[in-house]
PDB file of N, CA and C in Angstrom:
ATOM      1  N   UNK A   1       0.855  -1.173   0.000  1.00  0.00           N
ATOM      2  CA  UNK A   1       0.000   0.000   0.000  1.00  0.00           C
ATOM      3  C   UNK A   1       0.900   1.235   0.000  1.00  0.00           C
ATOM      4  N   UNK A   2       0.200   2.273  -0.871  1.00  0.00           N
ATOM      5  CA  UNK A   2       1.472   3.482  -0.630  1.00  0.00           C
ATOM      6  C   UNK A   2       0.212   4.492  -0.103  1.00  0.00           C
ATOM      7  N   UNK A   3       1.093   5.593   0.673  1.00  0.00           N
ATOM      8  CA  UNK A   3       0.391   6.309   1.528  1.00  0.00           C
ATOM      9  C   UNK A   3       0.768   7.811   1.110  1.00  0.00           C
ATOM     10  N   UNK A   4      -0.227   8.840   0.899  1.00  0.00           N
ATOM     11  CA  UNK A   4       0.138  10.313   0.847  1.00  0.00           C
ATOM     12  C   UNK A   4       0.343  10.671   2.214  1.00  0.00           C
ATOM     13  N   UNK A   5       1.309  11.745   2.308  1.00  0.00           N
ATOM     14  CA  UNK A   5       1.282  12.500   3.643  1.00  0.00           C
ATOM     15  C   UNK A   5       1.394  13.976   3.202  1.00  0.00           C
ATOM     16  N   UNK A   6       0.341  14.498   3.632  1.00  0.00           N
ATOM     17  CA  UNK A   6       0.675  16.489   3.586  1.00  0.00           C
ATOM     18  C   UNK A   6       0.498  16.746   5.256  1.00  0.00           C
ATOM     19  N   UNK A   7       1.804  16.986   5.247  1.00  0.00           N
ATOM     20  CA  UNK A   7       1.998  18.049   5.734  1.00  0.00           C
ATOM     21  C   UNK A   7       2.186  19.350   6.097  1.00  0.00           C
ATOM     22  N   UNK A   8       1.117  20.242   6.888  1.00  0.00           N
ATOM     23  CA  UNK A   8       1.419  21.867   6.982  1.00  0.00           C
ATOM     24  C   UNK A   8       2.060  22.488   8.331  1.00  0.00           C
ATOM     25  N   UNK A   9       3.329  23.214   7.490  1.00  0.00           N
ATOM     26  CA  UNK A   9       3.967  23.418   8.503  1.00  0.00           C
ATOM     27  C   UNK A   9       4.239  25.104   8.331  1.00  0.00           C
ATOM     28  N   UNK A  10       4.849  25.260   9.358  1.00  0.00           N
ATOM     29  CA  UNK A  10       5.750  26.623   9.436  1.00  0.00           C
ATOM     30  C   UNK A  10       6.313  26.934   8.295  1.00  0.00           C
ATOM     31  N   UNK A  11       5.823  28.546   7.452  1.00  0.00           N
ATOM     32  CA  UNK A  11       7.162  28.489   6.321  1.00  0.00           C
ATOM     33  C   UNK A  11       8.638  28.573   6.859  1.00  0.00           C
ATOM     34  N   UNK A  12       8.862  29.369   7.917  1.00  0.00           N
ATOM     35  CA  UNK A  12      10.496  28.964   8.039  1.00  0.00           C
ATOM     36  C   UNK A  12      10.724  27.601   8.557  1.00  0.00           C
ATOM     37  N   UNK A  13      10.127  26.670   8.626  1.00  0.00           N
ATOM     38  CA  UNK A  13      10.554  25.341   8.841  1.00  0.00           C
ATOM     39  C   UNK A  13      10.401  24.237   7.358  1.00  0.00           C
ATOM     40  N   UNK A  14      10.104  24.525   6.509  1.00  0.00           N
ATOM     41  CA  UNK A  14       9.632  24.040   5.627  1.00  0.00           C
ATOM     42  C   UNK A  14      11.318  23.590   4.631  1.00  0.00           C
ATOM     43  N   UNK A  15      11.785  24.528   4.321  1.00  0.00           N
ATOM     44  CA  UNK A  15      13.475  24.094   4.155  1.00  0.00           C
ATOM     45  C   UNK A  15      14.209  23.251   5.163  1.00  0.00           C
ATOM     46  N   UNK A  16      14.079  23.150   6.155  1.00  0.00           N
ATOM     47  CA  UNK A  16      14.713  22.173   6.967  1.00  0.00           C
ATOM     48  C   UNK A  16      14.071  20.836   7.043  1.00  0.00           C
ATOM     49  N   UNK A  17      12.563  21.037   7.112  1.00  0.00           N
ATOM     50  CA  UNK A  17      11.750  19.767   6.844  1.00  0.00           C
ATOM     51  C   UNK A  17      12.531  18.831   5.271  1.00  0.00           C
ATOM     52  N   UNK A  18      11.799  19.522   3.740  1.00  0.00           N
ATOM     53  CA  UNK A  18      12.502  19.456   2.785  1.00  0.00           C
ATOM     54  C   UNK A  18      14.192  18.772   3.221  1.00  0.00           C
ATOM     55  N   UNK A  19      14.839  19.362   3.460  1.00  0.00           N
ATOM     56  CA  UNK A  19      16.457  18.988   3.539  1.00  0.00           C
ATOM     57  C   UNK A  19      16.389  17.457   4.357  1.00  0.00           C
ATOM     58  N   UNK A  20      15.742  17.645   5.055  1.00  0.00           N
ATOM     59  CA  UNK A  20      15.544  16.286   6.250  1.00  0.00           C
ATOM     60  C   UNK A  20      15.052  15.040   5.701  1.00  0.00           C
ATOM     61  N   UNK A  21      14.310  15.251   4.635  1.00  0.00           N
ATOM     62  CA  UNK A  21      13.533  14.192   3.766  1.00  0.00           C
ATOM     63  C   UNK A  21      14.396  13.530   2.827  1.00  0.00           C
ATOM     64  N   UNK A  22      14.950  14.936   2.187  1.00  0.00           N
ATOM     65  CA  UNK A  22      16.418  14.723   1.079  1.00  0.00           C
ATOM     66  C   UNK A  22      17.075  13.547   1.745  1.00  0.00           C
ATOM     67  N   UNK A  23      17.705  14.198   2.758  1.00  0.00           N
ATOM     68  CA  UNK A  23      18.542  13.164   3.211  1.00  0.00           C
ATOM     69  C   UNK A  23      18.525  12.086   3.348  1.00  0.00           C
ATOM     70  N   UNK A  24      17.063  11.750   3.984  1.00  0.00           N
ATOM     71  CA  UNK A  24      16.948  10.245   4.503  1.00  0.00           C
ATOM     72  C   UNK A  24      16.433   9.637   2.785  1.00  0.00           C
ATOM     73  N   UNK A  25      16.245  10.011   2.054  1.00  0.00           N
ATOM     74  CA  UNK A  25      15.706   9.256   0.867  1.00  0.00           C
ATOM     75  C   UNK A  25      14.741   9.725   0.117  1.00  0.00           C
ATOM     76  N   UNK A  26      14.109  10.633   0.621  1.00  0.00           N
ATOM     77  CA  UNK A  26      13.022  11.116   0.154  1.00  0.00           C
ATOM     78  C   UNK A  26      13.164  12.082  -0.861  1.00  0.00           C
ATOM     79  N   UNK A  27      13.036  12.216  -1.648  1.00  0.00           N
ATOM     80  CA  UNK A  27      13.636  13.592  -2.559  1.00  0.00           C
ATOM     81  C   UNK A  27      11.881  14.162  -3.141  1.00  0.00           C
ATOM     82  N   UNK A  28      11.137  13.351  -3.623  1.00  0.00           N
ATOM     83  CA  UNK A  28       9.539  13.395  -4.227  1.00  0.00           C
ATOM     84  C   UNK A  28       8.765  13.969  -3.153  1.00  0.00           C
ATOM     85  N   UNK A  29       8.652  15.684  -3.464  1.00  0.00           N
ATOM     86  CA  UNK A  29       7.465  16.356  -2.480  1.00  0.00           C
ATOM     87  C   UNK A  29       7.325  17.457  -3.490  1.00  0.00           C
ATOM     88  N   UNK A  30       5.799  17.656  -3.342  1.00  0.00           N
ATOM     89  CA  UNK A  30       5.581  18.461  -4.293  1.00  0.00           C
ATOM     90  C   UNK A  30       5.094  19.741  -2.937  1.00  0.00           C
ATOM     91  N   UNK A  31       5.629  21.156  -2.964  1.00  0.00           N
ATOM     92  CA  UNK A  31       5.361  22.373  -1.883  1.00  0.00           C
ATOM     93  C   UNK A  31       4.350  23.157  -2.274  1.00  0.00           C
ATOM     94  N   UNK A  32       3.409  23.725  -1.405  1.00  0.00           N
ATOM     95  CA  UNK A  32       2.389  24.906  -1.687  1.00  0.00           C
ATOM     96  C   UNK A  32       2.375  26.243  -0.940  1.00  0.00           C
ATOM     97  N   UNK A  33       2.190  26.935  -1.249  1.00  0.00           N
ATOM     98  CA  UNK A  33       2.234  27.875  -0.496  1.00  0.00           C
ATOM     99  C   UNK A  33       0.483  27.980   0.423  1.00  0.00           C
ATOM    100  N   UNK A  34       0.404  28.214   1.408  1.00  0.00           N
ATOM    101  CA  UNK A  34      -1.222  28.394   1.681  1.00  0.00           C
ATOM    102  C   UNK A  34      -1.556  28.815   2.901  1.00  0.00           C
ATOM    103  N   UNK A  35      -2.791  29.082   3.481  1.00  0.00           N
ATOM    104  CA  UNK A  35      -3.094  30.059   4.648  1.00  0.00           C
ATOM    105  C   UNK A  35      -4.417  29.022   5.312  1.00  0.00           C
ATOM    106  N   UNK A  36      -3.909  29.593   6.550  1.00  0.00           N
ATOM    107  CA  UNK A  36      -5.577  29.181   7.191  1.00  0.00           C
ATOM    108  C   UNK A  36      -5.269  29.178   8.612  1.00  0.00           C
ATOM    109  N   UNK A  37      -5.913  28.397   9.443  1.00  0.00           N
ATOM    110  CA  UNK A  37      -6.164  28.319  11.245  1.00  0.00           C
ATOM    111  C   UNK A  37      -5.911  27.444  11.238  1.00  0.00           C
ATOM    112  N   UNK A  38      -5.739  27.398  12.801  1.00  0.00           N
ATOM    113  CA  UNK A  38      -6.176  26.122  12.724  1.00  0.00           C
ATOM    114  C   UNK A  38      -6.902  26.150  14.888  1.00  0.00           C
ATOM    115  N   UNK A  39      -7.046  25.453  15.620  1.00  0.00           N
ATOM    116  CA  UNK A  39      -7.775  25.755  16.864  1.00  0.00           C
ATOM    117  C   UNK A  39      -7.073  26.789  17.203  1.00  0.00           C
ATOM    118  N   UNK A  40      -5.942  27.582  17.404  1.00  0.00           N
ATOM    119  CA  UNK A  40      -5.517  28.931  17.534  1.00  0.00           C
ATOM    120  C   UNK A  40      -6.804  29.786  17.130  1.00  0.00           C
ATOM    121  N   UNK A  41      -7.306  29.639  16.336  1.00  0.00           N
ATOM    122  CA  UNK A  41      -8.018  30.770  15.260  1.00  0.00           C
ATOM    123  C   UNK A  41      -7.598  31.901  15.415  1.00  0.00           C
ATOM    124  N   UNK A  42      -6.429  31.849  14.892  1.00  0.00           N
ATOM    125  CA  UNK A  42      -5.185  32.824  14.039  1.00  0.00           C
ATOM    126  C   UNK A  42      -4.538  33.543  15.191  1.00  0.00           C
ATOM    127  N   UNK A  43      -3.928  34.650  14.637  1.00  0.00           N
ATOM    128  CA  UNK A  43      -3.567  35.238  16.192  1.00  0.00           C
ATOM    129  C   UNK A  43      -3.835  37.087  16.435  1.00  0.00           C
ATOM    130  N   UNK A  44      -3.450  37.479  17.504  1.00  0.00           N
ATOM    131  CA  UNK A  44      -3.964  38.465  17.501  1.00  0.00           C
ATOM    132  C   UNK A  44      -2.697  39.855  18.217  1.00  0.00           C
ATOM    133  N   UNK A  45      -2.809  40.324  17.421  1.00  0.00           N
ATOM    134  CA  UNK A  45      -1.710  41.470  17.275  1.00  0.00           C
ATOM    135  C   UNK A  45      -1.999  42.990  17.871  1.00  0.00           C
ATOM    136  N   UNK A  46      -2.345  42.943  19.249  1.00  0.00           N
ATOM    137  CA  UNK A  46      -2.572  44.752  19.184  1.00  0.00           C
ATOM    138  C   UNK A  46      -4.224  44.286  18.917  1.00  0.00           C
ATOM    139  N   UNK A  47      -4.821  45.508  18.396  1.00  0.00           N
ATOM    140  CA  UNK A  47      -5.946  45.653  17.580  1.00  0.00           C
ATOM    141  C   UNK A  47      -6.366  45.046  16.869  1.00  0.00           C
ATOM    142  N   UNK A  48      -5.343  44.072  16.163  1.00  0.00           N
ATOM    143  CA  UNK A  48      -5.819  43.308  14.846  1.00  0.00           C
ATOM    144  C   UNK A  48      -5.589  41.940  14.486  1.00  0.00           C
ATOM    145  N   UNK A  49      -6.680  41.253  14.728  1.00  0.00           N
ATOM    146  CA  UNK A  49      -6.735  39.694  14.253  1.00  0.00           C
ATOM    147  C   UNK A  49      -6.161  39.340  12.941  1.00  0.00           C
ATOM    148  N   UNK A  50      -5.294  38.437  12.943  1.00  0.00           N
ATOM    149  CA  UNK A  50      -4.988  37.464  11.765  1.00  0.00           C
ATOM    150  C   UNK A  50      -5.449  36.289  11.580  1.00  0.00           C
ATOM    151  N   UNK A  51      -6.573  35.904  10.956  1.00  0.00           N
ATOM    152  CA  UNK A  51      -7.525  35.138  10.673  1.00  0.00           C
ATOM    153  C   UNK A  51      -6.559  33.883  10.461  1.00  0.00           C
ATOM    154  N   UNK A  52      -6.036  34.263   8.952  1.00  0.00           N
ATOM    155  CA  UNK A  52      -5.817  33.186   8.236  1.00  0.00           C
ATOM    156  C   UNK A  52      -3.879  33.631   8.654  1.00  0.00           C
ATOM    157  N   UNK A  53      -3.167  32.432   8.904  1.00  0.00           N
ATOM    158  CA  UNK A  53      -1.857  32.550   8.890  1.00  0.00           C
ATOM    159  C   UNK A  53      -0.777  31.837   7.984  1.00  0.00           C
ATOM    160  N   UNK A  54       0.342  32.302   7.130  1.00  0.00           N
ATOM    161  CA  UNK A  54       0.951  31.783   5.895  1.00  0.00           C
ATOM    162  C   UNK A  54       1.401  29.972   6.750  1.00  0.00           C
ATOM    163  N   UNK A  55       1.047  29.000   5.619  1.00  0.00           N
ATOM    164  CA  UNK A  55       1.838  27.995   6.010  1.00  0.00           C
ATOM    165  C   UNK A  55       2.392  27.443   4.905  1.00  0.00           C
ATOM    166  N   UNK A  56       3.444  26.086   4.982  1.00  0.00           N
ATOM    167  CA  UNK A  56       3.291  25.686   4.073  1.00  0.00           C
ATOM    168  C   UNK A  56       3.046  24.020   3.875  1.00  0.00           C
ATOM    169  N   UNK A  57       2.587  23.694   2.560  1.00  0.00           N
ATOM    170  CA  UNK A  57       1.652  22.473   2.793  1.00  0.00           C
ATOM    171  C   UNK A  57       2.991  21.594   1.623  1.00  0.00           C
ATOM    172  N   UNK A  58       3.249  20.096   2.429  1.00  0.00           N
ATOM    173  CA  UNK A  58       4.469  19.543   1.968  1.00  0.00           C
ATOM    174  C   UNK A  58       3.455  18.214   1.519  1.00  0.00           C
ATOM    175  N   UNK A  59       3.607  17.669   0.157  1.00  0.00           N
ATOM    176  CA  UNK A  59       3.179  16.571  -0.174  1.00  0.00           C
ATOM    177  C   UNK A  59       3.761  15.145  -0.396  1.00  0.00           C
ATOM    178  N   UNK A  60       3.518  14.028  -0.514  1.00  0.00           N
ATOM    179  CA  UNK A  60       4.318  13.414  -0.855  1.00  0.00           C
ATOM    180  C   UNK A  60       3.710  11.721  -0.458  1.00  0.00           C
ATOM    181  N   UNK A  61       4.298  11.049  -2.101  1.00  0.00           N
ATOM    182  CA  UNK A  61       3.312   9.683  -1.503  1.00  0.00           C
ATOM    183  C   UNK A  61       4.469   8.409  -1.116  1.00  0.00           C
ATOM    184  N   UNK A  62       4.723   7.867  -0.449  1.00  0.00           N
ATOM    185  CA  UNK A  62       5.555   6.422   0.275  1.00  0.00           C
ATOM    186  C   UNK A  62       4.736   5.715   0.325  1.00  0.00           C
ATOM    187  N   UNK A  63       5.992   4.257   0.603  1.00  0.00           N
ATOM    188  CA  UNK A  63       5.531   2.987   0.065  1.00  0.00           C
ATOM    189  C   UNK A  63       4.855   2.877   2.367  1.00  0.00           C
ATOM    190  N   UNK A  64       3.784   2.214   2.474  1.00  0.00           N
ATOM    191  CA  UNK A  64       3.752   1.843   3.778  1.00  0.00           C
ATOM    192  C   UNK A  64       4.879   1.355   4.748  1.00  0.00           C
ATOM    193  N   UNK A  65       5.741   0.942   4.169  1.00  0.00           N
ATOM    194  CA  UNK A  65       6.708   0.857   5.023  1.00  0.00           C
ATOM    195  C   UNK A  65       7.717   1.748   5.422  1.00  0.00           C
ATOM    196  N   UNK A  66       7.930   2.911   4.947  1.00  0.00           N
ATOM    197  CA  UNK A  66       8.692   3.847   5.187  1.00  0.00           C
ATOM    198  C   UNK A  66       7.754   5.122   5.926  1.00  0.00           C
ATOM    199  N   UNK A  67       5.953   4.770   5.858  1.00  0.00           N
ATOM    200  CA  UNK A  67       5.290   6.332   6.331  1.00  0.00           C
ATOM    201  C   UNK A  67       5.751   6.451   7.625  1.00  0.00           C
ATOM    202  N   UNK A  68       5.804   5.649   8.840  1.00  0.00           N
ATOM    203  CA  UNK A  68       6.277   6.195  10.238  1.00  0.00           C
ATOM    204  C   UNK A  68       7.303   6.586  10.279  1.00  0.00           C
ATOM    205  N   UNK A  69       8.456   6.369   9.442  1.00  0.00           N
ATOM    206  CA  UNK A  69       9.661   6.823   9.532  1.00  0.00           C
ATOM    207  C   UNK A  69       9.338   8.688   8.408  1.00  0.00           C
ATOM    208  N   UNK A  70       8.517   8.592   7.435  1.00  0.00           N
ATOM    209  CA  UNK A  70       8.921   9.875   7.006  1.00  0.00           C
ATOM    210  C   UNK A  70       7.721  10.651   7.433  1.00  0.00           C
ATOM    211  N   UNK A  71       6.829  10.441   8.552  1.00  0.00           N
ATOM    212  CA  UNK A  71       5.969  10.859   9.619  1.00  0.00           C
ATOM    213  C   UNK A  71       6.804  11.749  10.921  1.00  0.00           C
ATOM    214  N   UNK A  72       7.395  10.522  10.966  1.00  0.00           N
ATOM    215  CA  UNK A  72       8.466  11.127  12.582  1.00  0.00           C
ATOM    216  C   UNK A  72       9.636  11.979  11.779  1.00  0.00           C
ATOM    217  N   UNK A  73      10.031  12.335  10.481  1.00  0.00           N
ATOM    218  CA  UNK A  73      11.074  13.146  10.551  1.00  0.00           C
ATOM    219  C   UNK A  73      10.442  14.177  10.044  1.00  0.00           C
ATOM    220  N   UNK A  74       9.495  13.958   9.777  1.00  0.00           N
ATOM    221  CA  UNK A  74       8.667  15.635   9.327  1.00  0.00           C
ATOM    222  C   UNK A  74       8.182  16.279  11.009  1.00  0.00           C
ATOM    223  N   UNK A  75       7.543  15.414  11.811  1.00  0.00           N
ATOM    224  CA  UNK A  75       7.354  15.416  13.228  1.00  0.00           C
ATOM    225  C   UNK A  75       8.996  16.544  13.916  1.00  0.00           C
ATOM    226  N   UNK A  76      10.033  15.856  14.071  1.00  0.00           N
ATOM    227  CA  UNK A  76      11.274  15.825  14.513  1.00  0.00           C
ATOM    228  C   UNK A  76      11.312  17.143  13.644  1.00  0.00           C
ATOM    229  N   UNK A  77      11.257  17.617  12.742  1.00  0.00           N
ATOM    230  CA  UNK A  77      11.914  18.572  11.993  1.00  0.00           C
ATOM    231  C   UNK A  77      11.570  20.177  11.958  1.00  0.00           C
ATOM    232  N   UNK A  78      10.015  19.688  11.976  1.00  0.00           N
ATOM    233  CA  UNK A  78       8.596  21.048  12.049  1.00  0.00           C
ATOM    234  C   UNK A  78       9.120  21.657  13.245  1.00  0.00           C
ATOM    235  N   UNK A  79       8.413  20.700  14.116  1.00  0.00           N
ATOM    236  CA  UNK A  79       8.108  20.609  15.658  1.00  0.00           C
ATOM    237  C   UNK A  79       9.463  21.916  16.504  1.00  0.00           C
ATOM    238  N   UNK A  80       9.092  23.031  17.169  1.00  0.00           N
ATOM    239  CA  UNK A  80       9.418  24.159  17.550  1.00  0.00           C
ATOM    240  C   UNK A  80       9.877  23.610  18.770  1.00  0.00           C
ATOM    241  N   UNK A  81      11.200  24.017  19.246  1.00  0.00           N
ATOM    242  CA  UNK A  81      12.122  23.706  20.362  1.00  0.00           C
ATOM    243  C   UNK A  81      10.962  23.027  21.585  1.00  0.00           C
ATOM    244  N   UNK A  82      11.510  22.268  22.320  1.00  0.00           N
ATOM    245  CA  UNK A  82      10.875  21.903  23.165  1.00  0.00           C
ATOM    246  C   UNK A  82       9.713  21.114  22.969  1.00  0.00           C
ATOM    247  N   UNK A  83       9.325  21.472  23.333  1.00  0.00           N
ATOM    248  CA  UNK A  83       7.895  19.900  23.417  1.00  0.00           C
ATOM    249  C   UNK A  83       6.605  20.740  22.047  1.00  0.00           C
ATOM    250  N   UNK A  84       7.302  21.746  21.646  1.00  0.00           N
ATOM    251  CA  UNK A  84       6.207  22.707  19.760  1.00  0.00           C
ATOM    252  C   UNK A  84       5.577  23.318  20.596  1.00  0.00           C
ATOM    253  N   UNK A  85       5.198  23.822  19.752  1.00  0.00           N
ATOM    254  CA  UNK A  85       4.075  25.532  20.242  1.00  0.00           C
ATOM    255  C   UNK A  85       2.684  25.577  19.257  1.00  0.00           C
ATOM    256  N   UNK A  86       1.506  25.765  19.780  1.00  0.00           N
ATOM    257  CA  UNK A  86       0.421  26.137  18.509  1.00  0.00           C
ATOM    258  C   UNK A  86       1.068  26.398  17.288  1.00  0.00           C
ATOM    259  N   UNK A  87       0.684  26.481  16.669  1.00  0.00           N
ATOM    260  CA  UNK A  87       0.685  26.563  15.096  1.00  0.00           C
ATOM    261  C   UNK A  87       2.135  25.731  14.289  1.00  0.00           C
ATOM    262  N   UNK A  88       2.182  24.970  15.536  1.00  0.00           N
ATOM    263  CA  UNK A  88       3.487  23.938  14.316  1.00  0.00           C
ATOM    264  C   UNK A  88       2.871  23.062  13.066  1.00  0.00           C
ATOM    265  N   UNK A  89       2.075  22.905  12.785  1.00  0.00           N
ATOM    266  CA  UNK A  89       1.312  22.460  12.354  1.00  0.00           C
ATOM    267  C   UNK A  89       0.608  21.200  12.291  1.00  0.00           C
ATOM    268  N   UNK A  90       0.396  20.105  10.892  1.00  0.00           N
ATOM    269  CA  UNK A  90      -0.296  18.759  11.282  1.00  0.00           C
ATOM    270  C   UNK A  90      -0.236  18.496  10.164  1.00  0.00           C
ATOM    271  N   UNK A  91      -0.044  17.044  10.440  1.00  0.00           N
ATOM    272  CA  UNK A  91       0.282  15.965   9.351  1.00  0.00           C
ATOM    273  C   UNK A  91      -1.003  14.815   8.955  1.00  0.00           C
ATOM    274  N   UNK A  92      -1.557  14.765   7.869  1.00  0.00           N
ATOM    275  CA  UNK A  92      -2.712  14.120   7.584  1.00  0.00           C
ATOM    276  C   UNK A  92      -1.863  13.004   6.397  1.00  0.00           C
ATOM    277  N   UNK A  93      -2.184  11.760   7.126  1.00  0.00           N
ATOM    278  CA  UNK A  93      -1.564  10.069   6.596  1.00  0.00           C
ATOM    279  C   UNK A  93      -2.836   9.521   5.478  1.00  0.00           C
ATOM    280  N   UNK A  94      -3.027   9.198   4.668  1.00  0.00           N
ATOM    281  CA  UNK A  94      -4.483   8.562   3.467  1.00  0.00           C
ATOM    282  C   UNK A  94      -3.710   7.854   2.686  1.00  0.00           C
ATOM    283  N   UNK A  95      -4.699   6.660   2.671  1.00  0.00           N
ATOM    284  CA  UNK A  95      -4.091   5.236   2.245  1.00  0.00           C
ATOM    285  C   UNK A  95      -4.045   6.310   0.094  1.00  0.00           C
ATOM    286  N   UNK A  96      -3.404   5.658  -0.585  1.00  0.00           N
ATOM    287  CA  UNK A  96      -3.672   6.355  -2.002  1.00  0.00           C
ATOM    288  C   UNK A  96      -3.286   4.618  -2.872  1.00  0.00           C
ATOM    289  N   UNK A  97      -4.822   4.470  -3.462  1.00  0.00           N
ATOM    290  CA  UNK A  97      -4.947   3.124  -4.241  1.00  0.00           C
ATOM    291  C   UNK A  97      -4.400   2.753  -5.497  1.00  0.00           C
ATOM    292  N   UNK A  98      -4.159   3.915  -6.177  1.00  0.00           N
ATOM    293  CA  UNK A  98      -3.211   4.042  -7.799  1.00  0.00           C
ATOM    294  C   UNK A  98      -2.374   5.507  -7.467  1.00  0.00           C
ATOM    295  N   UNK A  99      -1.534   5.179  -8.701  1.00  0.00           N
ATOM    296  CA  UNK A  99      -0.932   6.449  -8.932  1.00  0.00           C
ATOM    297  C   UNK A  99      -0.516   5.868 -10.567  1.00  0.00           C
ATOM    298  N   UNK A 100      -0.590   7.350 -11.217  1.00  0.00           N
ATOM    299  CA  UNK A 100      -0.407   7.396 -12.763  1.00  0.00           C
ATOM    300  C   UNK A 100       1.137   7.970 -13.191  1.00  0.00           C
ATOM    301  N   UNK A 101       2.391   7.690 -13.563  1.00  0.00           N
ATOM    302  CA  UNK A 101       3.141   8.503 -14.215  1.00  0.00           C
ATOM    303  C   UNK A 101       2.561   8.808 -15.949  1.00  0.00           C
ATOM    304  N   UNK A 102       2.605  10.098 -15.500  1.00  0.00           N
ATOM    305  CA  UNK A 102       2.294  10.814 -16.934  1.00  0.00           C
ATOM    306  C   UNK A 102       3.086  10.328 -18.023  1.00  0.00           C
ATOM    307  N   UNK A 103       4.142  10.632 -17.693  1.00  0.00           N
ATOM    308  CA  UNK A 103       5.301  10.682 -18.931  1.00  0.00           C
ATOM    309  C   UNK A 103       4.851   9.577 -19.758  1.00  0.00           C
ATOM    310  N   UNK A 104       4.737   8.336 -18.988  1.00  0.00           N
ATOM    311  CA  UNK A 104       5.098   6.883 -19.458  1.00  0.00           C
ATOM    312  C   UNK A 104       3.473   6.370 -19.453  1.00  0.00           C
ATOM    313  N   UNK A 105       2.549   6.821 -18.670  1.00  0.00           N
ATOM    314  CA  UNK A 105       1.530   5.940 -18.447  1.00  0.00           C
ATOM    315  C   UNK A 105       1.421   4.828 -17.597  1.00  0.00           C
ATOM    316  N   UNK A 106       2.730   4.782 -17.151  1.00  0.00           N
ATOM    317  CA  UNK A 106       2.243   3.192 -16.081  1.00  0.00           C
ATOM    318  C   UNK A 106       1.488   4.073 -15.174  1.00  0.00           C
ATOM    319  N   UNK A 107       1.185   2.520 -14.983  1.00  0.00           N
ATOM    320  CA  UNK A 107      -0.040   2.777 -13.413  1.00  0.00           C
ATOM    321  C   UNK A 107       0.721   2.246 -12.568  1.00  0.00           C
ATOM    322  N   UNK A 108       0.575   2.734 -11.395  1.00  0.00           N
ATOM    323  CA  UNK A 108       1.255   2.021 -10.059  1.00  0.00           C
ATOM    324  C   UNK A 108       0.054   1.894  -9.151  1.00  0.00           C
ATOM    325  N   UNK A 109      -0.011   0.257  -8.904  1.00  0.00           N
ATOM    326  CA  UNK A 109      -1.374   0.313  -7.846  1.00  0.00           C
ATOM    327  C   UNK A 109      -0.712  -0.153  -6.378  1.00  0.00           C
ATOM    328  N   UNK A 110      -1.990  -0.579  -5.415  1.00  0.00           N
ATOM    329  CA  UNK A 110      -1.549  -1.321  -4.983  1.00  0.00           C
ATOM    330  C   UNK A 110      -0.799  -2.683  -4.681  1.00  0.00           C
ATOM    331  N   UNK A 111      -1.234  -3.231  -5.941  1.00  0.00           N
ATOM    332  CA  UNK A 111      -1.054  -5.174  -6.214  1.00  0.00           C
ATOM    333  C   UNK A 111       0.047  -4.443  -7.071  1.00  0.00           C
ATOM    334  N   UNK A 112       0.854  -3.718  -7.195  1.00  0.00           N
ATOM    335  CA  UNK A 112       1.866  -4.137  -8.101  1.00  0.00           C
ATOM    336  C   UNK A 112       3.202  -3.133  -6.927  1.00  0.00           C
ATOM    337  N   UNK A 113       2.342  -3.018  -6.178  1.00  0.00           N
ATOM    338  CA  UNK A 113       3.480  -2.592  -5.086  1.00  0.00           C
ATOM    339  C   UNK A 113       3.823  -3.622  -3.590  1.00  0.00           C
ATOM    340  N   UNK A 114       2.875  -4.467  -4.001  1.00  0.00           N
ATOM    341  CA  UNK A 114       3.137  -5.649  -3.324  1.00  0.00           C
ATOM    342  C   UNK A 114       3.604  -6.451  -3.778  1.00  0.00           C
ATOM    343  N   UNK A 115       3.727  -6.897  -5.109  1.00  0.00           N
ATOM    344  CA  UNK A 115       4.638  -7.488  -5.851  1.00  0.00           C
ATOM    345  C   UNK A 115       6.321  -7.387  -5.881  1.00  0.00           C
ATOM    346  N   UNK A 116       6.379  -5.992  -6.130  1.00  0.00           N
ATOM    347  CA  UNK A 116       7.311  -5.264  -5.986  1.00  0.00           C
ATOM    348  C   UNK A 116       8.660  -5.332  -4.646  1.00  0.00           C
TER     349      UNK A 116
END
């Protein structure tokens, strides 16, 4: 089974996340730029609420056997000195049943990643 993980994190953590992935093997993440809350509901400055706050959203699909390991180094990497602070963000794991390369057209499913 291969698994997507997006993760949204801190933009200044998002290069160190990235580099951390590099390293261990991971090189395939596609980055977004994007905004929103999350139970904080945003923060508040003086006079003026910030609703929505910049994050950034890290994609990327693994084979099941590697998601806890590239779970915990996105975890290990985000995660703000000490035990994190609100808005480090969160990591959402979904099983993903095919995948298509364009270029070529193969399909990559599940049964041929168990084969594999």
């Amino acid at each position: 089974m291969m698994y997507m993980i997006r993760a949204i994190v801190r933009p200044e953590k998002s290069d160190a996340v990235l580099a951390a992935l590099m390293d261990a093997g991971f090189p395939a993440v596609t980055k977004y730029a994007v905004a929103g809350r999350g139970k904080q509901r945003g923060i508040k400055i003086g006079d003026v609420t910030y609703d929505e706050l910049p994050k950034v959203m890290l994609m990327s699909v693994v084979k099941e056997a590697d998601k806890d390991f590239v779970v915990q180094a996105i975890m290990d990497t985000a995660r703000s000195k000490g035990k994190g602070a609100f808005g480090d963000g969160k990591i959402f794991v979904t099983p993903v049943e095919e995948a298509y390369t364009i270029s070529s057209g193969i399909k990559e499913s599940v049964a041929e990643e168990v084969a594999a």
